[in-house]
Protein backbone atom coordinates (compact mmCIF):
# COMPACT_ATOMS: atom_id res chain seq x y z
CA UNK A 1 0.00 0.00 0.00
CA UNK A 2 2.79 2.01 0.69
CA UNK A 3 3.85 2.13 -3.12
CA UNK A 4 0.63 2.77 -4.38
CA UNK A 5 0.98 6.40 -6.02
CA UNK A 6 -2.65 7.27 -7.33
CA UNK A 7 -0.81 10.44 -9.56
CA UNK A 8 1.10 7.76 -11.29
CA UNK A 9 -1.87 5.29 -11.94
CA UNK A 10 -3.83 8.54 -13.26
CA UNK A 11 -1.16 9.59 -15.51
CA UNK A 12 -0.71 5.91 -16.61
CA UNK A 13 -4.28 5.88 -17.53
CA UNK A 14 -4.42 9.23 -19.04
CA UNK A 15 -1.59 8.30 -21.27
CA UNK A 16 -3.22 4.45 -22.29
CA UNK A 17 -6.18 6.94 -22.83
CA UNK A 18 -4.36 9.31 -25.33
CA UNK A 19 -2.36 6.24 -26.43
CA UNK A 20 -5.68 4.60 -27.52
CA UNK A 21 -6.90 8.17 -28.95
CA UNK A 22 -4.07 8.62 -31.27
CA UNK A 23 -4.19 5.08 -32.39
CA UNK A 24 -7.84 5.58 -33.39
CA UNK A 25 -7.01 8.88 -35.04
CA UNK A 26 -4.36 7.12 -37.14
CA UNK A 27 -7.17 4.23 -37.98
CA UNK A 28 -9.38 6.98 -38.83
CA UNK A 29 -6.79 9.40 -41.25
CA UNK A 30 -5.82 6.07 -42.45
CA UNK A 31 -9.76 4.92 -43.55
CA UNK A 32 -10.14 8.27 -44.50
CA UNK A 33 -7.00 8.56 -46.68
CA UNK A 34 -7.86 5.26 -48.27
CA UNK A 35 -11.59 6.26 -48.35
CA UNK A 36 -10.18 9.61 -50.24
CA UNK A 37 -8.44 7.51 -52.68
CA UNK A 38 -11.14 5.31 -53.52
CA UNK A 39 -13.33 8.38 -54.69
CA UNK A 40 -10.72 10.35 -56.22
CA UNK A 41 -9.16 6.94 -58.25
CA UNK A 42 -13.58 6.32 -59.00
CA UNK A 43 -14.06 9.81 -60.03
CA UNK A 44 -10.74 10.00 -62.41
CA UNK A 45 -11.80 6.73 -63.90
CA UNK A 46 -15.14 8.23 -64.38
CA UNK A 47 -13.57 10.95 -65.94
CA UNK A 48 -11.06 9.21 -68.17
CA UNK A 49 -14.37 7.18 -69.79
CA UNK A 50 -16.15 10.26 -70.15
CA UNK A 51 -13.19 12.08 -72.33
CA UNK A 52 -12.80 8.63 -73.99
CA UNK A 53 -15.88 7.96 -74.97
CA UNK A 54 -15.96 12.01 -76.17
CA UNK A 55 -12.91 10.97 -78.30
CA UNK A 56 -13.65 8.06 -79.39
CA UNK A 57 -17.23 9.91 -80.81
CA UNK A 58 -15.43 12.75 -82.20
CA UNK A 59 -13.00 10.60 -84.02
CA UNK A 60 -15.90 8.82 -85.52
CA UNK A 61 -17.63 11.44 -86.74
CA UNK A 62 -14.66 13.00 -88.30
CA UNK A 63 -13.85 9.50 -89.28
CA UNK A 64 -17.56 9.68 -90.81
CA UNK A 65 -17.55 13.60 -91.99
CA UNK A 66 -14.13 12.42 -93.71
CA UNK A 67 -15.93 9.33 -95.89
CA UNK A 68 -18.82 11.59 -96.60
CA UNK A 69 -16.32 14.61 -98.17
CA UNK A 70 -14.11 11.41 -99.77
CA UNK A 71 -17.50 10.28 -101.07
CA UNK A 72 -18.49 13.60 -102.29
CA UNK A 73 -15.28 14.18 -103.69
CA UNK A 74 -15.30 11.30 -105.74
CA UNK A 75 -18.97 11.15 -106.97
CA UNK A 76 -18.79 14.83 -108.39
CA UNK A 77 -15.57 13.85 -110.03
CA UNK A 78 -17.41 10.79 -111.67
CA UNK A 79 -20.62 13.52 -112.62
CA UNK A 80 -18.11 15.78 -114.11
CA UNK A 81 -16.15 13.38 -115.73
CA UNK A 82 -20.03 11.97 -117.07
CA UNK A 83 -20.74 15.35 -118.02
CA UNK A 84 -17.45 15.93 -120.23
CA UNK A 85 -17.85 12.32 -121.53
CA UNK A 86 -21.40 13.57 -122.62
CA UNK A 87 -20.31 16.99 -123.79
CA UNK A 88 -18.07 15.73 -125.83
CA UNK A 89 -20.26 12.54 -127.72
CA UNK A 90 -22.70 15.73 -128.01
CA UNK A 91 -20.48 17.77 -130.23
CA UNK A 92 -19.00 14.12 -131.65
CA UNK A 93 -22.89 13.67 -133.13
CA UNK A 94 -23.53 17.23 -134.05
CA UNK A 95 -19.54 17.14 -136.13
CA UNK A 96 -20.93 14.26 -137.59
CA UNK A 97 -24.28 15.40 -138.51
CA UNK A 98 -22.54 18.58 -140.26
CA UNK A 99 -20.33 16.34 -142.25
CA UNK A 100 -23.68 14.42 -143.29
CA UNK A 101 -25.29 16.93 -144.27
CA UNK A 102 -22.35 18.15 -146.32
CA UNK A 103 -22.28 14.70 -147.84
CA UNK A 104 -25.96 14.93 -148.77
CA UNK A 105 -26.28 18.16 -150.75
CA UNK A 106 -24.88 15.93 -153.77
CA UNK A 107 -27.94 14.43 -155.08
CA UNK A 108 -26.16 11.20 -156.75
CA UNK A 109 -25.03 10.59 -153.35
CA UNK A 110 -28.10 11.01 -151.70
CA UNK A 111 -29.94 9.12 -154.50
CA UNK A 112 -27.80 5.98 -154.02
CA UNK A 113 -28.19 5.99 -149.66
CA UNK A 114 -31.26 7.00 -149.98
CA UNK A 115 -31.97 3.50 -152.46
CA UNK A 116 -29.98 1.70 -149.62
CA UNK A 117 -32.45 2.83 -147.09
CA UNK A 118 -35.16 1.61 -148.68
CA UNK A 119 -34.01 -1.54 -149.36
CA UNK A 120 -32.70 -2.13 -146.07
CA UNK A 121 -36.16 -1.06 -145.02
CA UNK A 122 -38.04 -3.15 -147.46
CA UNK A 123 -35.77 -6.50 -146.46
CA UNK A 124 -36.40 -5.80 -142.96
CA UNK A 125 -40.17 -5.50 -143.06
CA UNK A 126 -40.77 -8.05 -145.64
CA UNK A 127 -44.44 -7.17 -146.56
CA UNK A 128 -46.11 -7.13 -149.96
CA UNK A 129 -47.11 -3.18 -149.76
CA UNK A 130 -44.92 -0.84 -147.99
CA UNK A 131 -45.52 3.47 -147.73
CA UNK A 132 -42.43 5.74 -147.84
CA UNK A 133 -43.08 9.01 -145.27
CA UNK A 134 -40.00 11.30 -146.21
CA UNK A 135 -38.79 15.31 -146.55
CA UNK A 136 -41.60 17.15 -148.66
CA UNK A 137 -38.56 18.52 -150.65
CA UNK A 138 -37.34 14.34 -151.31
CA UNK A 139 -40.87 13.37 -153.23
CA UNK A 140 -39.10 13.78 -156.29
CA UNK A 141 -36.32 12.47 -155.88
CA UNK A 142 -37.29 9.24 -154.43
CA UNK A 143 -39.95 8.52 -157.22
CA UNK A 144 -36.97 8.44 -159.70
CA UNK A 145 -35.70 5.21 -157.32
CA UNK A 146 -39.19 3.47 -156.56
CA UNK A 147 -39.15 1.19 -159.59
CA UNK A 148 -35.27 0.30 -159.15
CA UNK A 149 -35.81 -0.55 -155.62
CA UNK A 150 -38.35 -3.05 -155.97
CA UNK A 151 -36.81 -4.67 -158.52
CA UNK A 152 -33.43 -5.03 -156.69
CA UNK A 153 -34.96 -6.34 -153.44
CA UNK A 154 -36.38 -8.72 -155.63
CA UNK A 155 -33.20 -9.67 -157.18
CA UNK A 156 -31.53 -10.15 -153.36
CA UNK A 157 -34.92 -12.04 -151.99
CA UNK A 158 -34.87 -13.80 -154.74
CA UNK A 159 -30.87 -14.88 -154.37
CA UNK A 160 -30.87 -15.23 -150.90
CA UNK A 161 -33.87 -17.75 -150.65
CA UNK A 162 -34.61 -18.63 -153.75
CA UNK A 163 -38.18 -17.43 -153.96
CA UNK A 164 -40.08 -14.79 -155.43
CA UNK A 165 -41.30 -12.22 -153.24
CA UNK A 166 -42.35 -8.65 -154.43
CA UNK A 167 -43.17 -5.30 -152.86
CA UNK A 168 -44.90 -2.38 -153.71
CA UNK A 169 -43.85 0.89 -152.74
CA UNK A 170 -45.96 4.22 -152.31
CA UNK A 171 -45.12 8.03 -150.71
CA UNK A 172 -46.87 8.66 -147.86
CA UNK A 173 -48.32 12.05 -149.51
CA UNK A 174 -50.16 13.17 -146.31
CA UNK A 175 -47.79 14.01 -144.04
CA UNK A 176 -44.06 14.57 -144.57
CA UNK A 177 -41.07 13.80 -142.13
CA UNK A 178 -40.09 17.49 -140.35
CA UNK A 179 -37.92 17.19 -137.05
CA UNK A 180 -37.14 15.56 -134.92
CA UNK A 181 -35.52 16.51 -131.03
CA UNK A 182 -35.87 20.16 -132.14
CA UNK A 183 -34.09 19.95 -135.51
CA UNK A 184 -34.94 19.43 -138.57
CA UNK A 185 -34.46 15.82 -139.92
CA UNK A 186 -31.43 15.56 -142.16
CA UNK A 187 -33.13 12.59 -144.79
CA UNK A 188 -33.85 9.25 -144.89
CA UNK A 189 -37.10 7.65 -144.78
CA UNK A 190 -39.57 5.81 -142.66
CA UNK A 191 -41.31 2.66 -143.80
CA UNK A 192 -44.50 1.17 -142.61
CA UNK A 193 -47.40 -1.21 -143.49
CA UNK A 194 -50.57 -2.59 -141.79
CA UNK A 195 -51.93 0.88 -141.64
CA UNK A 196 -48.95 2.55 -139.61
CA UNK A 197 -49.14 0.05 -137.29
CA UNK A 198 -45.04 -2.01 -138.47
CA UNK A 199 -43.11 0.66 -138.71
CA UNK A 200 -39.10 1.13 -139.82
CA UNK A 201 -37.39 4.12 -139.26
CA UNK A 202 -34.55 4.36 -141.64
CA UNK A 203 -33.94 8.45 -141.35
CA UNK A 204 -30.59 9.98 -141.42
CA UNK A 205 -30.84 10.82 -138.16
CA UNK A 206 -32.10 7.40 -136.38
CA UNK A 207 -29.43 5.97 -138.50
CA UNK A 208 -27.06 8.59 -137.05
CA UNK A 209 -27.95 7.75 -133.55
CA UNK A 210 -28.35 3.76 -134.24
CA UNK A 211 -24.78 4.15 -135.16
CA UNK A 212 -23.21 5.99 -132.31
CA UNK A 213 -24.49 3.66 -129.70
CA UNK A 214 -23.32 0.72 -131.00
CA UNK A 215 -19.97 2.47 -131.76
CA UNK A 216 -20.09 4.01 -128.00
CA UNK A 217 -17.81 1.56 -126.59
CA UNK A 218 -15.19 2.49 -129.25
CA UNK A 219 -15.30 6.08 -129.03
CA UNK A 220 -15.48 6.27 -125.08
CA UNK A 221 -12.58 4.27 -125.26
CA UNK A 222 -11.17 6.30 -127.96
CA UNK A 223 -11.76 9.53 -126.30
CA UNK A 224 -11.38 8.61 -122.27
CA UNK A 225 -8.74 6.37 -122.55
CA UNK A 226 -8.01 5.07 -118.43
């Protein structure tokens, strides 16, 4: 009893008190501190995927804006390129169309296509009575041939399948050929039986355009060589 100091045993107890305080405070910065970077490591991942998933939608739609421009880009050059490829098979037909009518303005050379056509016509529709409709100005003209070309398709029916076969030809003297597309038709003639309703175009023109599309190939490759 004698060594029992009660000052001692209170500041024993007062320092296992503050002992056991500052241990607790330690356990508690130490939760806290961990607790702190928890959030902050949640909110900068939170904030990472947000700006990533920004950038990764910005790069698409520049990625998109960039194939839609590329797209653009190359679908105007193909419309422009169309456009000169048309331009020029434009002035390519009217060139031609000049040097036609050139061609034309000798009669003996008219006469003799103009004897073609028919017969071309005539083979092609192979009927016994055939009308001519043609330029008011070619009447003439193509009565001087009406006799010669039934007698030569005759002559080739005849050679070619050994039978006789005849047509008839007449001028369609109730209407005349006049334009055609806005300008006036260059020659030629059309050819038709069973009242209009078989009908052969053998103009100038339709002969003109006949000709350039199955020569397209040629002169696109002639004129837009790759």
């Amino acid at each position: 009893m004698a060594d029992f100091n009660p000052q001692e045993r209170v500041k024993k107890m007062v320092n296992a008190i503050k002992a056991e305080a500052n241990e607790k405070a330690e356990q508690i910065k130490d939760m806290a501190a961990q607790q702190f970077r928890i959030e902050k490591n949640k909110l900068l991942n939170q904030q990472k995927e947000r700006i990533t998933e920004e950038y990764k939608k910005k790069i698409e739609s520049y990625t998109i804006e960039k194939r839609i421009q590329r797209s653009s880009k190359i679908n105007q050059s193909r419309l422009s390129k169309m456009q000169a490829r048309f331009e020029l098979i434009q002035r390519l037909k009217e060139e031609v169309r000049q040097k036609m009518t050139k061609l034309i303005q000798d009669q003996s050379v008219y006469k003799e296509l103009l004897k073609n056509l028919i017969i071309q016509g005539m083979i092609k529709l192979l009927e016994p009575r055939i009308e001519l409709t043609c330029l008011e100005q070619d009447v003439q003209l193509i009565r001087t041939i009406l006799v010669e070309c039934q007698e030569e398709f005759t002559v080739i029916i005849k050679r070619e399948t050994t039978k006789d076969f005849k047509t008839t030809l007449s001028i369609n003297q109730s209407q005349y050929l006049t334009e055609k597309g806005g300008k006036p038709i260059l020659g030629g003639v059309v050819l038709s039986c069973a009242n209009s309703r078989i009908v052969c175009s053998n103009t100038l023109d339709d002969r003109l355009e006949l000709s350039l599309q199955e020569f397209l190939p040629d002169i696109r490759n002639g004129l837009f060589r790759k």
